[in-house]
PDB file of N, CA and C in Angstrom:
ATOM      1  N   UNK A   1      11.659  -8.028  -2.792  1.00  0.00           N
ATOM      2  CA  UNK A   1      11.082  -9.358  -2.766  1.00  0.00           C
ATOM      3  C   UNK A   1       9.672  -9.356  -3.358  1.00  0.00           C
ATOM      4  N   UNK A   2       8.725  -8.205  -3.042  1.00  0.00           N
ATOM      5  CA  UNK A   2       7.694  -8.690  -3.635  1.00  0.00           C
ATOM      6  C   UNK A   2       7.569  -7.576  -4.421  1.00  0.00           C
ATOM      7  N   UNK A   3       8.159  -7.965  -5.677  1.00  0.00           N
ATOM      8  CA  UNK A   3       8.040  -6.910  -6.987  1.00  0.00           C
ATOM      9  C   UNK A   3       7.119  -6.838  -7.311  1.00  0.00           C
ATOM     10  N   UNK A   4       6.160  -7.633  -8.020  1.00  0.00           N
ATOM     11  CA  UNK A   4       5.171  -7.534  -8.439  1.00  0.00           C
ATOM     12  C   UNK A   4       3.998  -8.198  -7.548  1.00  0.00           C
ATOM     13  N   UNK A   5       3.118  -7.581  -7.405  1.00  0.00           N
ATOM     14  CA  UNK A   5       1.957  -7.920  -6.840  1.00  0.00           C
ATOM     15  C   UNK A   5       1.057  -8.945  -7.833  1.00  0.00           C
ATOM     16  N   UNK A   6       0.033  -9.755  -7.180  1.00  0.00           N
ATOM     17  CA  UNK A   6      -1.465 -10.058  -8.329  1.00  0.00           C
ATOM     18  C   UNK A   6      -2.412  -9.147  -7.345  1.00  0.00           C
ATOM     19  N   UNK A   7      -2.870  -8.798  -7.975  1.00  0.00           N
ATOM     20  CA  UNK A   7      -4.536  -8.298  -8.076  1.00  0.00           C
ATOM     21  C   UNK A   7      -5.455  -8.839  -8.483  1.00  0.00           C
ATOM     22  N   UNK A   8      -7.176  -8.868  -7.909  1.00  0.00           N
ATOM     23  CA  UNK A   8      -7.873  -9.543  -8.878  1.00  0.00           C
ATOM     24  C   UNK A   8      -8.945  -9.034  -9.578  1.00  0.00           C
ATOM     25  N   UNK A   9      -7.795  -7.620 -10.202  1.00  0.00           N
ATOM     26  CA  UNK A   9      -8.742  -7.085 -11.526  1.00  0.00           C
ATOM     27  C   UNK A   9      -7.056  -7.063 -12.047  1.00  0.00           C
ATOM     28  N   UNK A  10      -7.395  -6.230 -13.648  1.00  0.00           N
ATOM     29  CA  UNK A  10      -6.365  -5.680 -14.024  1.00  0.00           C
ATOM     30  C   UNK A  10      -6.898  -4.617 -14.929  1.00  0.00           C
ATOM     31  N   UNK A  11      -6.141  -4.261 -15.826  1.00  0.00           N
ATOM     32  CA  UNK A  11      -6.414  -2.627 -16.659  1.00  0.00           C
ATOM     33  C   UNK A  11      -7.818  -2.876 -17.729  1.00  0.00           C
ATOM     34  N   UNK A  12      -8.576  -2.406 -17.748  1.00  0.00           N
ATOM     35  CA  UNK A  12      -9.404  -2.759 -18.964  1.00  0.00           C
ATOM     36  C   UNK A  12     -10.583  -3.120 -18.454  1.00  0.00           C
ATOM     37  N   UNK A  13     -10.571  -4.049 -16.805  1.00  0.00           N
ATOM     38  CA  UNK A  13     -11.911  -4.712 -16.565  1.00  0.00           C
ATOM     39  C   UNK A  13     -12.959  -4.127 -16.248  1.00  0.00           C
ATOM     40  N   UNK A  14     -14.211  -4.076 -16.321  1.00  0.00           N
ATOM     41  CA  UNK A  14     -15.493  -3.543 -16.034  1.00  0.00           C
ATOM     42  C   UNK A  14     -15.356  -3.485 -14.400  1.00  0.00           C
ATOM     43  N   UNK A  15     -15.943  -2.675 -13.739  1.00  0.00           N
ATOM     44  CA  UNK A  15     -15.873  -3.076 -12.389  1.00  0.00           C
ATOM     45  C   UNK A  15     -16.878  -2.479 -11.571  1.00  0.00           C
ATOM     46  N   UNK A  16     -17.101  -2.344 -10.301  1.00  0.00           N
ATOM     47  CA  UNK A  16     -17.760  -2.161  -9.667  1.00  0.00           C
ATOM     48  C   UNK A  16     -17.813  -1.921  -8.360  1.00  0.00           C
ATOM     49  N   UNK A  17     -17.824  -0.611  -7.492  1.00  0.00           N
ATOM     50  CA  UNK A  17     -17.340  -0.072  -6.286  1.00  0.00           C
ATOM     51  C   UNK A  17     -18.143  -0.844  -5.042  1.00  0.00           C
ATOM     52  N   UNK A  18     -17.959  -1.520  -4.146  1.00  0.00           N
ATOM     53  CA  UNK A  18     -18.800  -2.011  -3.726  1.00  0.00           C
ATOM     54  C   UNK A  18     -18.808  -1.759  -1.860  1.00  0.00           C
ATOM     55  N   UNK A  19     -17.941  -0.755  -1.187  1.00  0.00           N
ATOM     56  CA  UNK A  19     -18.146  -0.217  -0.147  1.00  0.00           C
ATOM     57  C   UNK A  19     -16.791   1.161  -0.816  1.00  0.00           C
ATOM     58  N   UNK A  20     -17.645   2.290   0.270  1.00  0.00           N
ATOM     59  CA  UNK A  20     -17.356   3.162   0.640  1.00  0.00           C
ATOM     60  C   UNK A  20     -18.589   4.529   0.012  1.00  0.00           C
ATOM     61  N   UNK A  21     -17.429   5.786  -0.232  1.00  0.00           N
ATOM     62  CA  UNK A  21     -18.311   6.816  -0.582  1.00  0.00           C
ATOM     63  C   UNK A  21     -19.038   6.748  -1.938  1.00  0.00           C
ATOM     64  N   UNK A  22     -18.060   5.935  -2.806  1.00  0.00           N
ATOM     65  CA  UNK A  22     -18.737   5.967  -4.506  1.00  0.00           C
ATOM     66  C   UNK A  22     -19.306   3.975  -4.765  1.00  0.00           C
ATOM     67  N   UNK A  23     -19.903   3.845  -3.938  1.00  0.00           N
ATOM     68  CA  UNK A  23     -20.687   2.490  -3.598  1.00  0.00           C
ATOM     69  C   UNK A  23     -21.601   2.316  -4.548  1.00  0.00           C
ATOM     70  N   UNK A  24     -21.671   1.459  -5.303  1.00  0.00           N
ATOM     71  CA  UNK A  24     -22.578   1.178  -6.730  1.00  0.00           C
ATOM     72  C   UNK A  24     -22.283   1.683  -7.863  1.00  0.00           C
ATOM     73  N   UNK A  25     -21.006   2.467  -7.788  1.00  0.00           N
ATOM     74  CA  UNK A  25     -20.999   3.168  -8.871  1.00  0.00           C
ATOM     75  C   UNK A  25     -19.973   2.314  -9.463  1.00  0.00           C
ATOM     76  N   UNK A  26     -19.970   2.288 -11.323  1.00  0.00           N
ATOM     77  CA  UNK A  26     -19.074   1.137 -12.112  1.00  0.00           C
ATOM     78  C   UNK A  26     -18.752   2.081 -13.182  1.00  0.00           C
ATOM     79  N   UNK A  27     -17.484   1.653 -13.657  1.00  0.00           N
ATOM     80  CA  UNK A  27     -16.422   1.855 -14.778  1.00  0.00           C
ATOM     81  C   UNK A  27     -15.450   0.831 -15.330  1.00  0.00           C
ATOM     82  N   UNK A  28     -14.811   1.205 -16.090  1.00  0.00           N
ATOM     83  CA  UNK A  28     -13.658   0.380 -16.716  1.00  0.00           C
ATOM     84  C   UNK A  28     -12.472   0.772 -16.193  1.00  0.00           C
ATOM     85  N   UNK A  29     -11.272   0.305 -15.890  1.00  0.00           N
ATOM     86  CA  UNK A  29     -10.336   0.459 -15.052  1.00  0.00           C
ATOM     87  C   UNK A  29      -9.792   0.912 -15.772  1.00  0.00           C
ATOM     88  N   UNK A  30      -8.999   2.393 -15.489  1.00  0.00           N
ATOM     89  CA  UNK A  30      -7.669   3.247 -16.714  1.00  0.00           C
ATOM     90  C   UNK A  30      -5.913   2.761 -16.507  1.00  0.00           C
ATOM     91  N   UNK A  31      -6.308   2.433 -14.933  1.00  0.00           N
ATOM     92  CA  UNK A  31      -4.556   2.488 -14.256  1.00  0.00           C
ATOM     93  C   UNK A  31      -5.252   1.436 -13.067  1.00  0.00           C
ATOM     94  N   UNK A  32      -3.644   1.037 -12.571  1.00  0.00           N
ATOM     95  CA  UNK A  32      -3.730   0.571 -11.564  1.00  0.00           C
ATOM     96  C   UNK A  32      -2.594   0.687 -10.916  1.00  0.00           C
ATOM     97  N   UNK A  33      -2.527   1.151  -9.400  1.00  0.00           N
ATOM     98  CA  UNK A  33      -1.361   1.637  -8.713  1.00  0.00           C
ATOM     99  C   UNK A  33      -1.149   0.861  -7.690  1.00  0.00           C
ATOM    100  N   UNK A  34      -0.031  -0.305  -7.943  1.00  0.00           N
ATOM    101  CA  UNK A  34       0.350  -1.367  -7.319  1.00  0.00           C
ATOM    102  C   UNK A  34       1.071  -0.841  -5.791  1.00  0.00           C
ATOM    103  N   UNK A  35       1.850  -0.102  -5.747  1.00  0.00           N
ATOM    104  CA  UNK A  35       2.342   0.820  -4.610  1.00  0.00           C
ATOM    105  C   UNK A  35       1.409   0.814  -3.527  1.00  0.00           C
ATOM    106  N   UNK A  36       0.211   1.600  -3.839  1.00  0.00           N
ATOM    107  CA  UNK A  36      -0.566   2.225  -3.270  1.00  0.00           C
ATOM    108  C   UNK A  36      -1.520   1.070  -2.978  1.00  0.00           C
ATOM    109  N   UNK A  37      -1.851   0.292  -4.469  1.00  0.00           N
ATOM    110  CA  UNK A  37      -2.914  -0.663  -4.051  1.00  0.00           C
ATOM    111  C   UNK A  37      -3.973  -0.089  -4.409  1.00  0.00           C
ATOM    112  N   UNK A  38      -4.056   0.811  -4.734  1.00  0.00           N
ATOM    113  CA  UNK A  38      -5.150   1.507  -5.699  1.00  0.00           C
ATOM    114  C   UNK A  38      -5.134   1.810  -7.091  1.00  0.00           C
ATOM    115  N   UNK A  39      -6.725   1.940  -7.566  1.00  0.00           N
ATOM    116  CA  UNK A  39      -7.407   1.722  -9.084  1.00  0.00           C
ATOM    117  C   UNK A  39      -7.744   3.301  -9.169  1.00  0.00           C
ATOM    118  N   UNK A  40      -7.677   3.079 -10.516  1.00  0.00           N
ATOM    119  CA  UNK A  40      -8.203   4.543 -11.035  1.00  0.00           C
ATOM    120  C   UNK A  40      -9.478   3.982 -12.205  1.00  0.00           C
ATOM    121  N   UNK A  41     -10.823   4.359 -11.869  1.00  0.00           N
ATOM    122  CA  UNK A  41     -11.825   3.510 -12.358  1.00  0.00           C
ATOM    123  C   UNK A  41     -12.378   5.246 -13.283  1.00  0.00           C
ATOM    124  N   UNK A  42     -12.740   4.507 -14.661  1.00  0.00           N
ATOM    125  CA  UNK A  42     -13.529   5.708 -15.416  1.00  0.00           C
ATOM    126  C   UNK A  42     -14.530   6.539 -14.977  1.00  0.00           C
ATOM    127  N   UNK A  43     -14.381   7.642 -14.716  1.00  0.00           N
ATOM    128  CA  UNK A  43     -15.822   8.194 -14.277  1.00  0.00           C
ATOM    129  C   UNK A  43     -16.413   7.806 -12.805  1.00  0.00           C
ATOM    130  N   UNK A  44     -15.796   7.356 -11.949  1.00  0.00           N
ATOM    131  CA  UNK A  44     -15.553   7.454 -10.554  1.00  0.00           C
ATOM    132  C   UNK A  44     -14.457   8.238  -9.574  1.00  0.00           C
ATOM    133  N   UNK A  45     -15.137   8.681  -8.787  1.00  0.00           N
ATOM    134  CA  UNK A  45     -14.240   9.668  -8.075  1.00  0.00           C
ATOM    135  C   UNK A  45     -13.459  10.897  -8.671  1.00  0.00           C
ATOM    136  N   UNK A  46     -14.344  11.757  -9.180  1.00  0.00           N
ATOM    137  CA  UNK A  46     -14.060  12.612 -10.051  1.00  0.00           C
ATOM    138  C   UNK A  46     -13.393  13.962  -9.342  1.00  0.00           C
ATOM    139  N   UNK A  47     -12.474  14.343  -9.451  1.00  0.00           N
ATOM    140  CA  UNK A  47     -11.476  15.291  -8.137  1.00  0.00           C
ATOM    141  C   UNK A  47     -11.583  16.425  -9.294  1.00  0.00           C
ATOM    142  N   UNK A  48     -11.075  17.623  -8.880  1.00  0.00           N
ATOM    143  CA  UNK A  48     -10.748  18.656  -9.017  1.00  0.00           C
ATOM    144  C   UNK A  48      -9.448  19.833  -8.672  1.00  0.00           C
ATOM    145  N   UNK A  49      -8.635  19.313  -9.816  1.00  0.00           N
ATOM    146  CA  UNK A  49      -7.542  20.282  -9.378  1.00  0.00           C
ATOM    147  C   UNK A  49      -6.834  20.989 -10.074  1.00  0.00           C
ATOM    148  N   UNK A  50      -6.924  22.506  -9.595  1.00  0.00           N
ATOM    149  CA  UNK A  50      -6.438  23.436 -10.073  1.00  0.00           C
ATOM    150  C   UNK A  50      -5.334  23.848 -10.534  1.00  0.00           C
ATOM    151  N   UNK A  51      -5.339  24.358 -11.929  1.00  0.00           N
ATOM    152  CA  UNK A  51      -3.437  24.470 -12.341  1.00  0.00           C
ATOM    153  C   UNK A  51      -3.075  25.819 -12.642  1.00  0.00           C
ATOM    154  N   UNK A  52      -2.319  26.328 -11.759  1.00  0.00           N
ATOM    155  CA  UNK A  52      -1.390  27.482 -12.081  1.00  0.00           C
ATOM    156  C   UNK A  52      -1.220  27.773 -13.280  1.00  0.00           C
ATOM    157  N   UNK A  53      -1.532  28.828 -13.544  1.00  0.00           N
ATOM    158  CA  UNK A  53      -1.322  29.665 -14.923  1.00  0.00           C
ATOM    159  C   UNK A  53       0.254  28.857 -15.378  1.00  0.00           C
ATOM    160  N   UNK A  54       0.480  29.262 -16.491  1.00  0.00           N
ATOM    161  CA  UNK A  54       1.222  28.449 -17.787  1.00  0.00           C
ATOM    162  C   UNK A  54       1.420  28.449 -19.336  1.00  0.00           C
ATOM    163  N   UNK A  55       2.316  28.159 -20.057  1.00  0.00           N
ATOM    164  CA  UNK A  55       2.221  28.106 -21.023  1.00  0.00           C
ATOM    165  C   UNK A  55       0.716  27.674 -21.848  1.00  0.00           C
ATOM    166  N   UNK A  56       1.234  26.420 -21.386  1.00  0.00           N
ATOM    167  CA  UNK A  56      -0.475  25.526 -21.937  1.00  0.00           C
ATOM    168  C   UNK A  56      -1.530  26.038 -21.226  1.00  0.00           C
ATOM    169  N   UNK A  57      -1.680  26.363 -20.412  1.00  0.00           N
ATOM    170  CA  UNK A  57      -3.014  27.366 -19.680  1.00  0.00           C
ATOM    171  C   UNK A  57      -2.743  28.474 -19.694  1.00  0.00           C
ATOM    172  N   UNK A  58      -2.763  29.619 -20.328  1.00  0.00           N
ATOM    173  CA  UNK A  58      -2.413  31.243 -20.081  1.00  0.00           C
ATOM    174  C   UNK A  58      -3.802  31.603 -18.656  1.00  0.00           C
ATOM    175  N   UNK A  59      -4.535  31.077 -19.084  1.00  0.00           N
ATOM    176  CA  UNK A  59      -5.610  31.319 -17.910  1.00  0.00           C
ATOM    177  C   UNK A  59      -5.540  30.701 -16.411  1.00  0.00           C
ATOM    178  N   UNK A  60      -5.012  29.751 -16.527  1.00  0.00           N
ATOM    179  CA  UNK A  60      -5.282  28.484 -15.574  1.00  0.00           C
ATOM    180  C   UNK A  60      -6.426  28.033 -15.877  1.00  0.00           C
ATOM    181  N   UNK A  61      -6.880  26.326 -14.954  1.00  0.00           N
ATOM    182  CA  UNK A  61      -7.546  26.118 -15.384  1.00  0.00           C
ATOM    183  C   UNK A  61      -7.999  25.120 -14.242  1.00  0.00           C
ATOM    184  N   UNK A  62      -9.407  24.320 -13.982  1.00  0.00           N
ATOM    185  CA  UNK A  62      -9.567  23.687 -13.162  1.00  0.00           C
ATOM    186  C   UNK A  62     -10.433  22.470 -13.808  1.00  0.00           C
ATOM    187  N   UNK A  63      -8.974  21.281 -13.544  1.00  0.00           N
ATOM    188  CA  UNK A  63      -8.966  20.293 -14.293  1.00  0.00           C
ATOM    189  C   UNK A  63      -9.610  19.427 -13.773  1.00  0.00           C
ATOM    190  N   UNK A  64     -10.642  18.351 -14.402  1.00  0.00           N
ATOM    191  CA  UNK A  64     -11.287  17.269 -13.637  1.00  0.00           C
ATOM    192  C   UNK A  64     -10.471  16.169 -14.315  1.00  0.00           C
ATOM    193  N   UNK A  65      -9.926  14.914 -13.055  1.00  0.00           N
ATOM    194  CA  UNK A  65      -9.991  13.751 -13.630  1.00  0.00           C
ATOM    195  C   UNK A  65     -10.039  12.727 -12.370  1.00  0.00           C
ATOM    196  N   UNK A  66     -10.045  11.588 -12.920  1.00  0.00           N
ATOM    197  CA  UNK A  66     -10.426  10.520 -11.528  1.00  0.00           C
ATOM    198  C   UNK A  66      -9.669  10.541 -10.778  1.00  0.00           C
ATOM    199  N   UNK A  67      -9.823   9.922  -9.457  1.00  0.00           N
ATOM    200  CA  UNK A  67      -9.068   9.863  -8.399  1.00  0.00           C
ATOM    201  C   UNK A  67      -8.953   8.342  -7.748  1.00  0.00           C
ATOM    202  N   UNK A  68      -7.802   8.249  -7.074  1.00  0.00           N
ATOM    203  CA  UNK A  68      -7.969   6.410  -6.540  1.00  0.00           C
ATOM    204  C   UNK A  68      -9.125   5.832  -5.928  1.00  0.00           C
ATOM    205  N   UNK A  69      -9.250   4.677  -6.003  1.00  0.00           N
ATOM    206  CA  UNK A  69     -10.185   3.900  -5.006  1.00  0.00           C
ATOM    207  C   UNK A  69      -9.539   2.717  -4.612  1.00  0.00           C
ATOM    208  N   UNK A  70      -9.259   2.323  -3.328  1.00  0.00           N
ATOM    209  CA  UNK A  70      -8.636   1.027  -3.057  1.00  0.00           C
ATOM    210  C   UNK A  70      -9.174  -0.610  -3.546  1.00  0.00           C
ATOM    211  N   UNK A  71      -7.885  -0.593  -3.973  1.00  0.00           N
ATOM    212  CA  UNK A  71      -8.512  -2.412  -4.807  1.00  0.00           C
ATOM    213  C   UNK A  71      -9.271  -3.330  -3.958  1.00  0.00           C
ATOM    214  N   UNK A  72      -9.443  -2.945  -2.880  1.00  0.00           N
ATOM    215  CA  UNK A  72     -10.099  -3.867  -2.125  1.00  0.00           C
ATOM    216  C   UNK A  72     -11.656  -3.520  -2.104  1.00  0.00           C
ATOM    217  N   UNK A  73     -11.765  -2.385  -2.485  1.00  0.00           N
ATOM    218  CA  UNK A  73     -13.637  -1.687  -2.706  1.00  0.00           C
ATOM    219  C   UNK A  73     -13.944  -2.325  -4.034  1.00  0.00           C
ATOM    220  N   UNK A  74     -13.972  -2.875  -4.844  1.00  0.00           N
ATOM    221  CA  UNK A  74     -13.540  -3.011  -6.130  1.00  0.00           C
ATOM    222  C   UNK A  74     -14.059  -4.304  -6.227  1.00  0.00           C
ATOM    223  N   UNK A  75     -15.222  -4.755  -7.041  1.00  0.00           N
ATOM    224  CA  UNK A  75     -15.378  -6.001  -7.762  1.00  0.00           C
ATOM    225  C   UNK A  75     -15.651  -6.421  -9.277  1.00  0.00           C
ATOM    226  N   UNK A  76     -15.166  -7.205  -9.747  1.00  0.00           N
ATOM    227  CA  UNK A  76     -15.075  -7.250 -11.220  1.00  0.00           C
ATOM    228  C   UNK A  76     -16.433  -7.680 -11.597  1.00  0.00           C
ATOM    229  N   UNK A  77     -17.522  -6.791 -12.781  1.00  0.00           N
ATOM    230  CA  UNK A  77     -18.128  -6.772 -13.421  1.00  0.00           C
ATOM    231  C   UNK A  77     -17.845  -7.966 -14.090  1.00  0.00           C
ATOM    232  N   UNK A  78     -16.914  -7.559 -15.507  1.00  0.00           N
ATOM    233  CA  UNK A  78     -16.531  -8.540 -16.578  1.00  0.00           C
ATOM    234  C   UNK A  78     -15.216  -8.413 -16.677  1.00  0.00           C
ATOM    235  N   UNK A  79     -14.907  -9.339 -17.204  1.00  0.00           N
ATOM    236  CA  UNK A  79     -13.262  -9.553 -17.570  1.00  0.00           C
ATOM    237  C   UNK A  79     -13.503  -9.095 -18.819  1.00  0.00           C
ATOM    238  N   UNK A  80     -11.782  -8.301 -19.465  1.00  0.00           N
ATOM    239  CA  UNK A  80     -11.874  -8.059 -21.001  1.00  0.00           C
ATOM    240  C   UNK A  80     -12.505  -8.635 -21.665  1.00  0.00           C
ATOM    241  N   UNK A  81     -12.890  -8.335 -23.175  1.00  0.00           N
ATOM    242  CA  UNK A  81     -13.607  -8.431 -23.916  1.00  0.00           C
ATOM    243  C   UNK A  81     -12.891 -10.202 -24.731  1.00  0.00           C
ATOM    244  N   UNK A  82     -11.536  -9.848 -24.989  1.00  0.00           N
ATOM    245  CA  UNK A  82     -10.578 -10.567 -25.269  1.00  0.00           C
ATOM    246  C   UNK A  82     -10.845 -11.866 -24.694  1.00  0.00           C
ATOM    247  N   UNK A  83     -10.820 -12.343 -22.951  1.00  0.00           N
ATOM    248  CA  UNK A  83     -10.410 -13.023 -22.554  1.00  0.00           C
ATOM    249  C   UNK A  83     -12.068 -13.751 -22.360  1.00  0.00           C
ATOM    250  N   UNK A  84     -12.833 -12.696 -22.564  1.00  0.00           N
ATOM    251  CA  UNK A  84     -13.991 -13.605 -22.007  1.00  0.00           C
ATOM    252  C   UNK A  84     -14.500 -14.449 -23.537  1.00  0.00           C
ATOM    253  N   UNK A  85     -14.782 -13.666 -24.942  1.00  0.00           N
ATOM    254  CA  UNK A  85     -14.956 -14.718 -25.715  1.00  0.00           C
ATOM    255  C   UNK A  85     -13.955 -15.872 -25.945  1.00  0.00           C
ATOM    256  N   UNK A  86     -12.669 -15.814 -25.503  1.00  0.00           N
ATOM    257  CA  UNK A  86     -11.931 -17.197 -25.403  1.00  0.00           C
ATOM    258  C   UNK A  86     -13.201 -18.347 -24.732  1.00  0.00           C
ATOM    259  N   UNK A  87     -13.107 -18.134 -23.753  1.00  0.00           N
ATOM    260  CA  UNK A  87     -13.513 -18.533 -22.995  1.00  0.00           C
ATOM    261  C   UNK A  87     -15.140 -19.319 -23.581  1.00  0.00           C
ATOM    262  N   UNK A  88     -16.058 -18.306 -23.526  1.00  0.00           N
ATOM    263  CA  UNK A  88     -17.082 -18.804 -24.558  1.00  0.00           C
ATOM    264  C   UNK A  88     -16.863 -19.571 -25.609  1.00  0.00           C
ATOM    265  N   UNK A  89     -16.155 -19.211 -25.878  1.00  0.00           N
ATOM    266  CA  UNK A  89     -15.562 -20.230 -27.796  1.00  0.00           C
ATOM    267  C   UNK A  89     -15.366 -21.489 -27.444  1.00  0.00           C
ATOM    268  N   UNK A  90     -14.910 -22.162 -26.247  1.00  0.00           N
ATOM    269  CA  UNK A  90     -14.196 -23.403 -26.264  1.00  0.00           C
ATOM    270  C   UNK A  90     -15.436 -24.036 -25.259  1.00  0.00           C
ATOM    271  N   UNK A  91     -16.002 -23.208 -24.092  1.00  0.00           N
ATOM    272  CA  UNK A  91     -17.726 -23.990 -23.713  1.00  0.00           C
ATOM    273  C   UNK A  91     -18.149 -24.176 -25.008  1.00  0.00           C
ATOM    274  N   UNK A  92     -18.522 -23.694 -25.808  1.00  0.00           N
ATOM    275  CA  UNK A  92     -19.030 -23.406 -26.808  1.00  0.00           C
ATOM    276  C   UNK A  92     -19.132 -24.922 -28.002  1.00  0.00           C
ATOM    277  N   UNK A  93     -17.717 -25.051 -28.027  1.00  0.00           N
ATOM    278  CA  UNK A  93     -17.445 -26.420 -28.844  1.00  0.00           C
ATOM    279  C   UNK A  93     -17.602 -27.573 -27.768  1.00  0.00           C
ATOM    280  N   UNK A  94     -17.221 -27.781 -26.733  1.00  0.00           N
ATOM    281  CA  UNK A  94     -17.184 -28.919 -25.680  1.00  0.00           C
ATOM    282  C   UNK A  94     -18.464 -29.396 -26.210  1.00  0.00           C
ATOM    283  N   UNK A  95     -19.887 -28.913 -25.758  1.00  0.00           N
ATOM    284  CA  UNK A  95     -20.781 -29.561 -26.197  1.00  0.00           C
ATOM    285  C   UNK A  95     -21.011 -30.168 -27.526  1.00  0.00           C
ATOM    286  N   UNK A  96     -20.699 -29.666 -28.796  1.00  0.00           N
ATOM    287  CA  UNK A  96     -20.764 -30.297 -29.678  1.00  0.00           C
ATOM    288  C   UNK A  96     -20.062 -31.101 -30.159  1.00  0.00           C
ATOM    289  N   UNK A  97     -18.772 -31.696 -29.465  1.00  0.00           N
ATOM    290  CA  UNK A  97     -18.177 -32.682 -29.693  1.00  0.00           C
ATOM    291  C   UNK A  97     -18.524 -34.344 -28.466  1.00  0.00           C
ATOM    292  N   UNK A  98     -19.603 -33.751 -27.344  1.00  0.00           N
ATOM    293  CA  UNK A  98     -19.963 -34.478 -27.008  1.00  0.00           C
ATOM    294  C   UNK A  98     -21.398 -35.209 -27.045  1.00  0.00           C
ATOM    295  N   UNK A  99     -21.745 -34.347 -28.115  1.00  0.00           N
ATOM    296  CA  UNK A  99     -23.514 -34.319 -28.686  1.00  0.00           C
ATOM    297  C   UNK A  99     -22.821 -35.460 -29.845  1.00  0.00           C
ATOM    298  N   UNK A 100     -22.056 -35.038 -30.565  1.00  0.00           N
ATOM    299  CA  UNK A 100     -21.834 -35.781 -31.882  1.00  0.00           C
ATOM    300  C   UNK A 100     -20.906 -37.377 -31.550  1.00  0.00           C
TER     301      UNK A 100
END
C-alpha cells in the first residue's frame, strides 16, 4: 500500500543536518533510502570499513564512504539547480508584464 513514500528533500538537494551528532554540517544528497527513511548526504558521516583481501584489493583496504542520516535531521538548503531557476524565470517576468 504505501509504495512509494514523499519526502521533503530528494537526490541532488543542498542540505543541512540540523539535530544530532553531525549538527551543522551540509552536503548535497547522493541517495536516498526510502525503507529506512534515511539520506546519504556528501561528506557527512564519513564511516570506515574494512575489506577483506581480494582480487581488486590484493592488500585489503580501508574504505571511507558516507553513512545514513535520518530524513528527519535533514533540512533543505536549496532545491536543484534546475528547479530553482524555473522558478526565478517566471517571478522574474510577472513583474514586467505588470510594470508595462
Amino acid at each position: 500500500m504505501n509504495s512509494h513514500p514523499k519526502f521533503h528533500v530528494k537526490k541532488g538537494d543542498e542540505v543541512e543536518v540540523i539535530s544530532g551528532n553531525f549538527k551543522g554540517s551540509s552536503g548535497k544528497i547522493l541517495e536516498i533510502l526510502p525503507r529506512k527513511q534515511q539520506v546519504l548526504i556528501e561528506g557527512v558521516r564519513i564511516i570506515k570499513k574494512h575489506l577483506r583481501k581480494s582480487q581488486d584489493n590484493p592488500q585489503g583496504k580501508i574504505a571511507e564512504r558516507e553513512g545514513p542520516v535520518h530524513i528527519s535531521n535533514v533540512k533543505v538548503i536549496e532545491k536543484k539547480a534546475a528547479t530553482k531557476t524555473k522558478a526565478k524565470s517566471k517571478k522574474e517576468k510577472e513583474p514586467e508584464k505588470k510594470a508595462a
